[in-house]
N, C-alpha and C. Protein backbone atom coordinates (compact mmCIF):
# COMPACT_ATOMS: atom_id res chain seq x y z
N UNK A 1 6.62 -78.02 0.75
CA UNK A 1 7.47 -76.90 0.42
C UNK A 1 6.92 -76.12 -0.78
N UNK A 2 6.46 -76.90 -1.93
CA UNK A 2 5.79 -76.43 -3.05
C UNK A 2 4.78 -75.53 -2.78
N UNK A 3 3.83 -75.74 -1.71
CA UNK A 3 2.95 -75.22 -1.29
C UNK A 3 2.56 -74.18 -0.43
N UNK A 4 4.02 -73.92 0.19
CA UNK A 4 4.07 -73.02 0.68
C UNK A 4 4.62 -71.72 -0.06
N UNK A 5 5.95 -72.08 -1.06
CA UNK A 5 6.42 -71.11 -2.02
C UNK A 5 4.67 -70.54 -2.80
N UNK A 6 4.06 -71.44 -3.11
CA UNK A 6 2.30 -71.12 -3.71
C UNK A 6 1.77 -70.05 -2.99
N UNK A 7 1.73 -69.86 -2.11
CA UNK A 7 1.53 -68.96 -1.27
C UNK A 7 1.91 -67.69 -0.78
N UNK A 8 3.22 -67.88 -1.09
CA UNK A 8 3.81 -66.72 -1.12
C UNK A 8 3.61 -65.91 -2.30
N UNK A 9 3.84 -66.87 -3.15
CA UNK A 9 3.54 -66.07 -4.73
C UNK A 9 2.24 -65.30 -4.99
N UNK A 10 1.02 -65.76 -4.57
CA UNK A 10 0.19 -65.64 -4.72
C UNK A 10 0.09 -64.50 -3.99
N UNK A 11 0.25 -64.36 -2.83
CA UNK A 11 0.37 -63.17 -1.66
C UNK A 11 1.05 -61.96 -2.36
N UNK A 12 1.72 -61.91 -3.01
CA UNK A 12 2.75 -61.31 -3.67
C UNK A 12 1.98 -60.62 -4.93
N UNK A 13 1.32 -61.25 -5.48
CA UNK A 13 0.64 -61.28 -6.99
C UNK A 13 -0.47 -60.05 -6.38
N UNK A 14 -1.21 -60.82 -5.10
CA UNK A 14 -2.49 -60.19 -4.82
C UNK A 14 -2.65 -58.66 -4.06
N UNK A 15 -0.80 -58.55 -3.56
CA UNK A 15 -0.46 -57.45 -3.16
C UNK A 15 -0.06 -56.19 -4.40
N UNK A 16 0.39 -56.65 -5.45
CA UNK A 16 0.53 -56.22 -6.73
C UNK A 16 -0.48 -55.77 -7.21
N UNK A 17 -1.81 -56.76 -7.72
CA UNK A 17 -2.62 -56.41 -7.85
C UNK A 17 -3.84 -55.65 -7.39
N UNK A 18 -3.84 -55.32 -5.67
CA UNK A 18 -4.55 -54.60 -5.22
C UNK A 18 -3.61 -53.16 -5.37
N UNK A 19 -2.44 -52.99 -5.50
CA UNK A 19 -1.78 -52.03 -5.32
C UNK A 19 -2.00 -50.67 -6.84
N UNK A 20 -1.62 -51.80 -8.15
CA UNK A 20 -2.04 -51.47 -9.33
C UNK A 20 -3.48 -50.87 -9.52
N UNK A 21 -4.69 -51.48 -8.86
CA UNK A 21 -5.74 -50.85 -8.55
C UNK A 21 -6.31 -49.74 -7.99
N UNK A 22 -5.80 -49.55 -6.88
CA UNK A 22 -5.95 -48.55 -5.80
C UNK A 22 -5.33 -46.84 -7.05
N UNK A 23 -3.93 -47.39 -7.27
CA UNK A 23 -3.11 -46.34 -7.94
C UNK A 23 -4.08 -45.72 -9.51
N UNK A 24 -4.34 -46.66 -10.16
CA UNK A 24 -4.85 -46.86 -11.23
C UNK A 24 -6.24 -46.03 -11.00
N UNK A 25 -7.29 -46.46 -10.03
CA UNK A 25 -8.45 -45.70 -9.57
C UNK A 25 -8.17 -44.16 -9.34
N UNK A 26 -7.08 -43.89 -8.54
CA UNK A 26 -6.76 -42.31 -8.20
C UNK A 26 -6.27 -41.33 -9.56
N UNK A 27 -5.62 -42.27 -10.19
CA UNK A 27 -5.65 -41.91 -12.04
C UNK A 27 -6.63 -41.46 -12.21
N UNK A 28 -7.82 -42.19 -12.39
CA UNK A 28 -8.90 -42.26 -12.85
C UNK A 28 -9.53 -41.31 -12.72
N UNK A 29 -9.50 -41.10 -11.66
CA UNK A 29 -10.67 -39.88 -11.00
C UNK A 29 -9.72 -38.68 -11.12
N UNK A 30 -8.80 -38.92 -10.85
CA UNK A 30 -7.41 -37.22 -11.21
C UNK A 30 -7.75 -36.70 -9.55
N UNK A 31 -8.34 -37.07 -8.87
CA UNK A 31 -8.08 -36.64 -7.25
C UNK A 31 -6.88 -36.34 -7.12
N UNK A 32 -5.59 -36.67 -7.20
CA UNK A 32 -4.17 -36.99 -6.85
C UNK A 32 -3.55 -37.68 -7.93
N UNK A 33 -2.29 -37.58 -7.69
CA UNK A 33 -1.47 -37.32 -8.24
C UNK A 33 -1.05 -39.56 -7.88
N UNK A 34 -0.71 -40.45 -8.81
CA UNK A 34 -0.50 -41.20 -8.03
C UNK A 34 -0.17 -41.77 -6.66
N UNK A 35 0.74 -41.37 -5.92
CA UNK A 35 1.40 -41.51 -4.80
C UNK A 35 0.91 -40.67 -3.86
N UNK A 36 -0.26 -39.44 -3.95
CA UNK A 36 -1.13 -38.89 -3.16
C UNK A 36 0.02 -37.48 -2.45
N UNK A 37 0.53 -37.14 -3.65
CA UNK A 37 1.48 -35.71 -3.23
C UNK A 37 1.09 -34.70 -4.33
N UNK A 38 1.16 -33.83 -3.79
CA UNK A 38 1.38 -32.18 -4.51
C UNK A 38 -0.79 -32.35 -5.40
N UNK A 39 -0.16 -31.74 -6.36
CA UNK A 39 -1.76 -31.46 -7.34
C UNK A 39 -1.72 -32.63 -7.85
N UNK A 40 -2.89 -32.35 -8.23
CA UNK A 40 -4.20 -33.24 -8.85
C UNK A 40 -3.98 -33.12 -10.39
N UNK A 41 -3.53 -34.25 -10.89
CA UNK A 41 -3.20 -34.32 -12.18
C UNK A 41 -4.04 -33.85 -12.98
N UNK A 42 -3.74 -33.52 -14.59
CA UNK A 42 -4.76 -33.13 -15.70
C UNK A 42 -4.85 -31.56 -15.25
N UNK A 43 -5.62 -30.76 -16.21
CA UNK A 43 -5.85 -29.86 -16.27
C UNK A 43 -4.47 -28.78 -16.05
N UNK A 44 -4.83 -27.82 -15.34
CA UNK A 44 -3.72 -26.71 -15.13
C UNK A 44 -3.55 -25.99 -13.35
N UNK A 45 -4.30 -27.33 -12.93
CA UNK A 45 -3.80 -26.71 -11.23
C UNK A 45 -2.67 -27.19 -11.06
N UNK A 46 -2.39 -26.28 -9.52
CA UNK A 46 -0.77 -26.91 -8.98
C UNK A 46 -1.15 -27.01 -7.39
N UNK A 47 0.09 -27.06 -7.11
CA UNK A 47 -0.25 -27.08 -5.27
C UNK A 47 0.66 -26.03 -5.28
N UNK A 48 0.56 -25.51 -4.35
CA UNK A 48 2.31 -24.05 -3.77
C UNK A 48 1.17 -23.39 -2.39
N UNK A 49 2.61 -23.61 -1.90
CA UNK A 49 2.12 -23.48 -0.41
C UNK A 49 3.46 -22.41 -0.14
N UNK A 50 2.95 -21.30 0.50
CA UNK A 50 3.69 -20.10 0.13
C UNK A 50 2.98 -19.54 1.76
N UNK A 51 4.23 -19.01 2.70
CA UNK A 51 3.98 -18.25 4.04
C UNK A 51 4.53 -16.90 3.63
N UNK A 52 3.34 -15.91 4.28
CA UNK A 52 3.91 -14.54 4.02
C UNK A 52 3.36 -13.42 5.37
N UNK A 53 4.87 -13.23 5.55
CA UNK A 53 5.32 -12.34 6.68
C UNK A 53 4.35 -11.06 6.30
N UNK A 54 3.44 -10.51 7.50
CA UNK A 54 2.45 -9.05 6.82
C UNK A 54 3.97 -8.02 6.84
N UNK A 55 3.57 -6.88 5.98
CA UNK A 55 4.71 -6.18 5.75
C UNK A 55 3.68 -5.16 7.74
N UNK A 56 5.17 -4.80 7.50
CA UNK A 56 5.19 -3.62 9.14
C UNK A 56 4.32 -2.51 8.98
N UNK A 57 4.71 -1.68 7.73
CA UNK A 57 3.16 -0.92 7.37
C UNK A 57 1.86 -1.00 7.92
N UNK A 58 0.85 -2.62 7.85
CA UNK A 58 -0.17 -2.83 8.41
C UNK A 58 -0.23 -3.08 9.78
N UNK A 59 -1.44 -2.99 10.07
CA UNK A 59 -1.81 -2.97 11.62
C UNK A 59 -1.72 -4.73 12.20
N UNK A 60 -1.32 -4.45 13.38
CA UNK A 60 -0.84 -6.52 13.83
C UNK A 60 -1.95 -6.95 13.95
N UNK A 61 -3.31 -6.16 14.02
CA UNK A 61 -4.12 -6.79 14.43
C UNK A 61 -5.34 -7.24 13.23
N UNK A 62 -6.27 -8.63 13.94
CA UNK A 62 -7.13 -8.67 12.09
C UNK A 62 -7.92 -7.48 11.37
N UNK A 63 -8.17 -7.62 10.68
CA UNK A 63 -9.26 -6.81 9.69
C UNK A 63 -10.61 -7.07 9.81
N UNK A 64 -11.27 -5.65 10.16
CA UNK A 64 -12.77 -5.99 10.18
C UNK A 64 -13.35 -6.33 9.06
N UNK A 65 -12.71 -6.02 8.02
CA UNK A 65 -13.06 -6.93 6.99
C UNK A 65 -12.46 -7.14 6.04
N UNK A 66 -12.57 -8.78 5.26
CA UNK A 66 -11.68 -9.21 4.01
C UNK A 66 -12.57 -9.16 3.21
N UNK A 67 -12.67 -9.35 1.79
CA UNK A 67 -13.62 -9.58 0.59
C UNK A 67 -13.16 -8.67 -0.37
N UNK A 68 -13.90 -9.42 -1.56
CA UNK A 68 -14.18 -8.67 -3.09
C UNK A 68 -14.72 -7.51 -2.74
N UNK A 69 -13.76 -6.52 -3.86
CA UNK A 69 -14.71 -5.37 -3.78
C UNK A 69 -15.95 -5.29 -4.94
N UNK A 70 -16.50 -4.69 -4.58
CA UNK A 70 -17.86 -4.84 -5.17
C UNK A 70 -17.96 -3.56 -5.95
N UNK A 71 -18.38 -2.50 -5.48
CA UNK A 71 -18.68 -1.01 -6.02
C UNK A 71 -18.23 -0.03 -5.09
N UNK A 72 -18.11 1.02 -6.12
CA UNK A 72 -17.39 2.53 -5.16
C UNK A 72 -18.61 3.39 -5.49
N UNK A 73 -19.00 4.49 -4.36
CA UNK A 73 -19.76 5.40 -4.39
C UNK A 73 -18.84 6.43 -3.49
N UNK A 74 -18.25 7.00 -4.27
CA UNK A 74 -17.44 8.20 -4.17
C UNK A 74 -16.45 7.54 -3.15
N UNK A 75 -16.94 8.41 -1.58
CA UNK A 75 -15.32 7.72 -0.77
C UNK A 75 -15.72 6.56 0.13
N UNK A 76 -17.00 6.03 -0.81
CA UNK A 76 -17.42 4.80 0.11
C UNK A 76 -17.58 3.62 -0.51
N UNK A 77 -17.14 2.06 -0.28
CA UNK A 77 -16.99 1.37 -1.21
C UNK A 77 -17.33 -0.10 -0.33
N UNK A 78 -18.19 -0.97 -1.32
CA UNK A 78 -18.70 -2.30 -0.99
C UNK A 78 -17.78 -3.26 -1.26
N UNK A 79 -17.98 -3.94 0.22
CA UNK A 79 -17.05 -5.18 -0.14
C UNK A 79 -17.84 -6.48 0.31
N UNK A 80 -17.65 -7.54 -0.56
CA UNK A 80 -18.64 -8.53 0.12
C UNK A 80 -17.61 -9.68 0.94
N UNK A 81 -18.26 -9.25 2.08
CA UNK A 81 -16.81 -9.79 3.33
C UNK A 81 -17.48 -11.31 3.00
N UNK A 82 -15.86 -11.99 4.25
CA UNK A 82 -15.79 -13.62 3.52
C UNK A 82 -14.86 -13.53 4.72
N UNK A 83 -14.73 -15.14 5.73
CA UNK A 83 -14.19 -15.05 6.95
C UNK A 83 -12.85 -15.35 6.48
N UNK A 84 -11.63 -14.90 7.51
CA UNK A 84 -10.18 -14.47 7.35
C UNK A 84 -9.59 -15.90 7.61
N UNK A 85 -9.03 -16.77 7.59
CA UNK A 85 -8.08 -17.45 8.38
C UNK A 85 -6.58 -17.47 7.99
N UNK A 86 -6.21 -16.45 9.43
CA UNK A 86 -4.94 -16.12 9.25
C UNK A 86 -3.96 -17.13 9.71
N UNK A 87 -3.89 -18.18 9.66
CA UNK A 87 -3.47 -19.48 10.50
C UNK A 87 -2.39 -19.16 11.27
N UNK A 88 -1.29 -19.45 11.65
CA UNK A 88 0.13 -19.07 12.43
C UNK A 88 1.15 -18.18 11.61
N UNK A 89 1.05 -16.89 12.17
CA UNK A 89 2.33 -16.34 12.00
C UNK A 89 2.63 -15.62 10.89
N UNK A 90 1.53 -16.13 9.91
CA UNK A 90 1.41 -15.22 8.73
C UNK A 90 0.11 -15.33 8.03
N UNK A 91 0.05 -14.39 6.93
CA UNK A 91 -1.36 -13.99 6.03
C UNK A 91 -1.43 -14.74 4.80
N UNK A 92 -1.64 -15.38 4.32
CA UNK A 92 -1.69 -15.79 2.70
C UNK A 92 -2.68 -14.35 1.97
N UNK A 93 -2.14 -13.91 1.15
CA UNK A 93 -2.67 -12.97 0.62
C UNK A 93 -2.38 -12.99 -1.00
N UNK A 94 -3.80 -12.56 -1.86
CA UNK A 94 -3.35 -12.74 -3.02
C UNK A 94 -2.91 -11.43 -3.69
N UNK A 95 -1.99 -11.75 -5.01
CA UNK A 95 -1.60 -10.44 -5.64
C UNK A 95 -1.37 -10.39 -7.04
N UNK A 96 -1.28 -9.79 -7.75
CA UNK A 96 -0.39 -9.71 -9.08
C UNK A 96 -0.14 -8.48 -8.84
N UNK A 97 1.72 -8.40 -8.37
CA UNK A 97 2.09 -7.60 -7.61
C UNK A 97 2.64 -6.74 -9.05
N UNK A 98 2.81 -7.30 -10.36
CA UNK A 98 3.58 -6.54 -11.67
C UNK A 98 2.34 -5.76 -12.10
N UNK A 99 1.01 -6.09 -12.04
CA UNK A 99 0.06 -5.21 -12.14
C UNK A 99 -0.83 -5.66 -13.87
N UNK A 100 0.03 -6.48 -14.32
CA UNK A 100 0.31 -7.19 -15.83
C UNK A 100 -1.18 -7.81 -15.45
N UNK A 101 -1.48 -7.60 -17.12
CA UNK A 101 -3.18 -8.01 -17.51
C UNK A 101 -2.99 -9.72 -17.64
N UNK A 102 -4.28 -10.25 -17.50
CA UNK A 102 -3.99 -11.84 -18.27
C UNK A 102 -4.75 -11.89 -19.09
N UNK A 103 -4.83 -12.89 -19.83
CA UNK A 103 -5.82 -13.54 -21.08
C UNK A 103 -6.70 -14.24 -20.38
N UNK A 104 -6.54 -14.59 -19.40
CA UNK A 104 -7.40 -15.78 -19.22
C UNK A 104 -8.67 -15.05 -18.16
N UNK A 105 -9.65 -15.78 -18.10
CA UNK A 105 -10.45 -15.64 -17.16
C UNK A 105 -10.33 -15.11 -16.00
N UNK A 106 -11.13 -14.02 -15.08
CA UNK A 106 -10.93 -14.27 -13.73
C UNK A 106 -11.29 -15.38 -12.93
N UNK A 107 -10.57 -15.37 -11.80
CA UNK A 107 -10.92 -16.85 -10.96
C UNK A 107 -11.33 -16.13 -9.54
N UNK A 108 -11.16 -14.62 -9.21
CA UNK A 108 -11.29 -14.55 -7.86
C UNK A 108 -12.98 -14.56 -7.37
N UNK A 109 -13.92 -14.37 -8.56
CA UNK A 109 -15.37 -14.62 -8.07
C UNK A 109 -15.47 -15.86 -7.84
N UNK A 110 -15.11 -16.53 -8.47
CA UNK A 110 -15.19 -18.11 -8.49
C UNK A 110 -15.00 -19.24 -7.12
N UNK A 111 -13.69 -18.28 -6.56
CA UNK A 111 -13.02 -18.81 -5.28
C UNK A 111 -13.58 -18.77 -4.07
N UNK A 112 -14.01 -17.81 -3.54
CA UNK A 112 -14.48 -17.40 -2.28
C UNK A 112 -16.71 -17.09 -2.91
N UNK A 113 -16.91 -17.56 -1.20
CA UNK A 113 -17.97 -17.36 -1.16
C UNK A 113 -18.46 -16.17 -0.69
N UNK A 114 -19.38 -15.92 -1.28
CA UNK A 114 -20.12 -14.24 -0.94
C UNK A 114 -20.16 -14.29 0.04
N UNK A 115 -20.26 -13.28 1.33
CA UNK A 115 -20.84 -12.98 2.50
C UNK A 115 -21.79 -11.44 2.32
N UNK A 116 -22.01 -11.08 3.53
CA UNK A 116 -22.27 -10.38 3.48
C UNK A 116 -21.91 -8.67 3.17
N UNK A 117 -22.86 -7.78 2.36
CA UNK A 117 -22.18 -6.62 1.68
C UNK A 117 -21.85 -5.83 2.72
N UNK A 118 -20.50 -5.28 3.23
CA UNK A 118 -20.20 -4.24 3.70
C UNK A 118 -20.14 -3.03 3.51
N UNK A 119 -20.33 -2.02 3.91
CA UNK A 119 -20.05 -0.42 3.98
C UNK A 119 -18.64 0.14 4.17
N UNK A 120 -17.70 0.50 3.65
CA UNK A 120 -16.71 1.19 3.96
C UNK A 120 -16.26 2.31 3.74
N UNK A 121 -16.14 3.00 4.59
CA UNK A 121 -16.04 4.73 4.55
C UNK A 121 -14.54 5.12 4.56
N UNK A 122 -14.15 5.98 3.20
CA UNK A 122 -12.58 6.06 3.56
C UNK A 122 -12.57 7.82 3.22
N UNK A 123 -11.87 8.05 4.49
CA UNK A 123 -12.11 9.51 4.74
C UNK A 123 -10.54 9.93 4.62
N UNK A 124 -10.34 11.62 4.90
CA UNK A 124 -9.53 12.30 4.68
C UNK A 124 -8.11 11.32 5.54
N UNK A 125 -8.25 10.70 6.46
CA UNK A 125 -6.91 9.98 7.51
C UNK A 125 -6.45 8.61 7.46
N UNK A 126 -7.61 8.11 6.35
CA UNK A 126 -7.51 6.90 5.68
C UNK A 126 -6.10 6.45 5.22
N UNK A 127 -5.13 5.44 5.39
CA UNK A 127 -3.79 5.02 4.44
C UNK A 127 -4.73 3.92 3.31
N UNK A 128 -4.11 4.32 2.27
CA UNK A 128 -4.74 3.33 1.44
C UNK A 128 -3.44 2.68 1.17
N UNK A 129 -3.20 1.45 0.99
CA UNK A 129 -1.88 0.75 0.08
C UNK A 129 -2.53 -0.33 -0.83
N UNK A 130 -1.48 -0.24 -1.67
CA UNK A 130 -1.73 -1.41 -2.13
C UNK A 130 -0.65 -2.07 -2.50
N UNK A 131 -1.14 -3.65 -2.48
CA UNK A 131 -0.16 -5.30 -2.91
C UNK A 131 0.91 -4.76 -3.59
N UNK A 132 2.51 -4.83 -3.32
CA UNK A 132 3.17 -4.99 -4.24
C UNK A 132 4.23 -6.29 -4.42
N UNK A 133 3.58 -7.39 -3.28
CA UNK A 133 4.59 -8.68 -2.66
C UNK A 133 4.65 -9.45 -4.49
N UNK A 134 6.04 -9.46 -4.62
CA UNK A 134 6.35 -10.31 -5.74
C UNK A 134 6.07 -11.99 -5.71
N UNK A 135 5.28 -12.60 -6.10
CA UNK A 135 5.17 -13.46 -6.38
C UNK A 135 6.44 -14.84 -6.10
N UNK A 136 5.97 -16.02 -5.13
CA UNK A 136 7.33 -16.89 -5.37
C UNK A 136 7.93 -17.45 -6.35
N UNK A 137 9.03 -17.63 -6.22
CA UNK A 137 10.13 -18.18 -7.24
C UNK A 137 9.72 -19.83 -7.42
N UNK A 138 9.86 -20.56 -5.91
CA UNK A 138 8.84 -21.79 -6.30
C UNK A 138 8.58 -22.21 -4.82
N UNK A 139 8.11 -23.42 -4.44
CA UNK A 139 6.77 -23.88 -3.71
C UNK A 139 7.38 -24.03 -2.14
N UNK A 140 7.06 -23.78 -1.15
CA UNK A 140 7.19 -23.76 0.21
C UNK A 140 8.19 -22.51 0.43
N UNK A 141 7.40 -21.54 0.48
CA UNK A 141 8.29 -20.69 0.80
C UNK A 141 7.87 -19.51 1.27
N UNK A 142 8.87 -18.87 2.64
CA UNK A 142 8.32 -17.77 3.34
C UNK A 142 8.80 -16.18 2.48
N UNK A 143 8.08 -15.92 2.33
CA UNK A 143 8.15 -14.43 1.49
C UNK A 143 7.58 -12.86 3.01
N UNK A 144 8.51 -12.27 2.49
CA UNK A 144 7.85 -10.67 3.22
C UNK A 144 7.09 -9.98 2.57
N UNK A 145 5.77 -9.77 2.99
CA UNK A 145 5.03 -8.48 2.81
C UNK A 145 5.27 -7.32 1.97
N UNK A 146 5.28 -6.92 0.94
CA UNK A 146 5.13 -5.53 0.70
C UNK A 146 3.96 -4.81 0.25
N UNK A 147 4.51 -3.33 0.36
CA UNK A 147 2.99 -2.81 -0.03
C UNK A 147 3.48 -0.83 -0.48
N UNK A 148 3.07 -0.61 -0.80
CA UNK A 148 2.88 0.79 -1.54
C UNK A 148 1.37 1.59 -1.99
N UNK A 149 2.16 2.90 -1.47
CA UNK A 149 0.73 3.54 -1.33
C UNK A 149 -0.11 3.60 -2.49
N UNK A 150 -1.16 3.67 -2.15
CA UNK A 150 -2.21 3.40 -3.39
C UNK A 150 -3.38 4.43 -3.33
N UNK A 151 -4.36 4.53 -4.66
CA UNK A 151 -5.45 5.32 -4.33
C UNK A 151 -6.97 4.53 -4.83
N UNK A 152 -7.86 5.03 -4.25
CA UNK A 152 -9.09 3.97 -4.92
C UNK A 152 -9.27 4.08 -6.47
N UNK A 153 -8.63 5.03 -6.58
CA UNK A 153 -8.81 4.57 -8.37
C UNK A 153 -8.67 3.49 -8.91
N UNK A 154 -7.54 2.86 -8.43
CA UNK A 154 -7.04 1.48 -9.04
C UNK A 154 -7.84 0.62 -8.62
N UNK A 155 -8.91 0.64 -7.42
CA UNK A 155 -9.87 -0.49 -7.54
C UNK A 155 -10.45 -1.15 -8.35
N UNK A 156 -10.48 -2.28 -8.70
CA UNK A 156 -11.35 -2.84 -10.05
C UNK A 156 -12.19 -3.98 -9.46
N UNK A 157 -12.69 -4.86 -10.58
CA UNK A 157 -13.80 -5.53 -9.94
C UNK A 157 -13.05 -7.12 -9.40
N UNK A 158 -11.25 -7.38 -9.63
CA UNK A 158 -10.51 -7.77 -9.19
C UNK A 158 -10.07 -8.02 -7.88
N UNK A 159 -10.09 -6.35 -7.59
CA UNK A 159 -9.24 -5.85 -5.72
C UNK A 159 -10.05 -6.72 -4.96
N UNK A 160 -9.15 -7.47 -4.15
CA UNK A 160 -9.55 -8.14 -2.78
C UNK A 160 -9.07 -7.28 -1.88
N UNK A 161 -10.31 -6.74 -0.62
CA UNK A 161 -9.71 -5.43 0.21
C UNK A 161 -9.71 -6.32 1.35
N UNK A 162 -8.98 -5.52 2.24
CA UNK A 162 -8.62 -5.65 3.61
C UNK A 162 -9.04 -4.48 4.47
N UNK A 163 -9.71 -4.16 5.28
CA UNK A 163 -10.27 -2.74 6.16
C UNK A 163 -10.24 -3.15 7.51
N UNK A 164 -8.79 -2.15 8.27
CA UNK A 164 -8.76 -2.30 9.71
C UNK A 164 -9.56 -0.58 9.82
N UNK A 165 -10.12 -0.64 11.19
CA UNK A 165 -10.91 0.50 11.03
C UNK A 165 -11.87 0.36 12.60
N UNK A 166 -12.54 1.27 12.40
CA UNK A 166 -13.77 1.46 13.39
C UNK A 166 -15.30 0.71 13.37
N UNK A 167 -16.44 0.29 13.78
CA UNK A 167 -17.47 -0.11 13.02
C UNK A 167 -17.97 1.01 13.78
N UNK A 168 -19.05 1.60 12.48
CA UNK A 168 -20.25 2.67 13.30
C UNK A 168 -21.51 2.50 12.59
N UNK A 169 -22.11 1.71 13.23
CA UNK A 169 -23.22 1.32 12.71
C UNK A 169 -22.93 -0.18 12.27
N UNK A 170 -23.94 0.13 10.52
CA UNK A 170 -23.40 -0.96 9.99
C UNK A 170 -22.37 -0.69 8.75
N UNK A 171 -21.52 0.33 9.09
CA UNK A 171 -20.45 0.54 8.61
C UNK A 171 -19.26 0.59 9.06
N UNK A 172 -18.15 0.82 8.04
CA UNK A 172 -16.99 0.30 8.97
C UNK A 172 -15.86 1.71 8.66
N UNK A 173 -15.53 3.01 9.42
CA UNK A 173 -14.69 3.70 9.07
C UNK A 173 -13.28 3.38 9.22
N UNK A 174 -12.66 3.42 7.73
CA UNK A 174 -11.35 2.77 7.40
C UNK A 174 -10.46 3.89 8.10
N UNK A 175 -9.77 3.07 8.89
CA UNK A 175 -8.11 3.64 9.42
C UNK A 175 -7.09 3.15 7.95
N UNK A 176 -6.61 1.49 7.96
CA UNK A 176 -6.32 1.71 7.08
C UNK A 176 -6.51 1.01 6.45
N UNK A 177 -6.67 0.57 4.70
CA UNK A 177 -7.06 -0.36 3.53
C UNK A 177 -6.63 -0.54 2.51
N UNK A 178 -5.98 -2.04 2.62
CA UNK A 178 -4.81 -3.06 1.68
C UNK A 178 -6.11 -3.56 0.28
N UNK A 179 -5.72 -3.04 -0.70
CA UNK A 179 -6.23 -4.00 -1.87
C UNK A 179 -4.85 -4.35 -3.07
N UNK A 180 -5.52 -5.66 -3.02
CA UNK A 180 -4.31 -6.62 -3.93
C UNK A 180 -5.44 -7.24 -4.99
N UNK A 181 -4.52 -7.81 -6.27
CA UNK A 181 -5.12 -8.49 -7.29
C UNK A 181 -4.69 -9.94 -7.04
N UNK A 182 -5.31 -10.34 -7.94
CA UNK A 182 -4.69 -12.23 -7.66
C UNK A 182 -3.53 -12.16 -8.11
N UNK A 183 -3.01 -13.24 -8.03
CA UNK A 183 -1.51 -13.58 -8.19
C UNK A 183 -1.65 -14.52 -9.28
N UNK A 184 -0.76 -13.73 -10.29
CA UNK A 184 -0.46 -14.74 -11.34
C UNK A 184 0.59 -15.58 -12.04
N UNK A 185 0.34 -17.04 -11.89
CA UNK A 185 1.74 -17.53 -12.11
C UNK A 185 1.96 -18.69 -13.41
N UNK A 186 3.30 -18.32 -13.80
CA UNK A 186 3.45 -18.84 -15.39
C UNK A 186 4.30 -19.95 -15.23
N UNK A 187 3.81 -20.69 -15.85
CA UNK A 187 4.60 -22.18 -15.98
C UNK A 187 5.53 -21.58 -16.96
């Protein structure tokens, strides 16, 4: 009987102790969060997982092209496209819809990988808008689209564009083109 309670204990101890380990290692490295939910401890990331309805304004269909904008040459402007995934039902799109400066660094070069430089031609029939979707309140949550008309002035080296349009050549004449800033959010 002694020997079997031994056993149990031990089973018990060794389940403890592999458990304390495993948890303790994911510490370690800051991969996760103990229990393997939400962000990655340390530093200043988060997780937020945010669905957003396209506002009715834009066209239902994708964009010939997403990316950083790069440079303007009068009514023609580089964007270095980067592939879309619009997953189900909605767009994740970034913004800082108050328009408000930050202190801190940009992050949108950082994020996405270069592709290739596009041509975009925005002529007299062009809609330009731009981002005005307010930012969420907090994490899982479906938000609607907005947007307001805009002009390329406000492009900066920030604007992430969107261009539904024509291709002619190796350019792309804009019907119409969404630029938004990142989205910035305050603990």
């Amino acid at each position: 009987m002694k020997t079997k309670n031994l056993y149990i204990i031990f089973g018990v101890v060794i389940l403890l102790v592999g458990a304390a380990a495993f948890i303790g290692g994911r510490m370690l490295n800051q991969k996760a969060n103990p229990l393997g939910l939400g962000a990655p401890l340390g530093g200043d990331q988060f997780a937020l997982s945010v669905k957003i309805i396209p506002a009715e304004e834009l066209p239902k269909t994708a964009p010939e092209v997403t990316g950083p904008f790069v440079e303007r040459k009068d009514n023609t402007i580089i964007v270095s496209s980067i592939p879309l995934d619009t997953g189900q039902g909605g767009v994740v799109i970034e913004s800082n819809a108050g328009g408000e400066e930050t202190d801190g660094p940009s992050t949108s070069s950082n994020k996405m990988p270069n592709g290739p430089k596009v041509e975009v031609v925005v002529t007299s029939e062009t809609t330009i808008y731009r981002e005005t979707t307010e930012p969420p309140a907090g994490q899982n949550e479906t938000i609607q689209q907005t947007v307001a008309e805009g002009t390329l002035d406000d492009l900066n080296s920030d604007s992430m564009i969107r261009v539904w349009g024509r291709k002619s050549g190796d350019r792309i004449i804009a019907d119409v083109l969404l630029y938004s800033r990142p989205m910035v959010f305050k603990r």
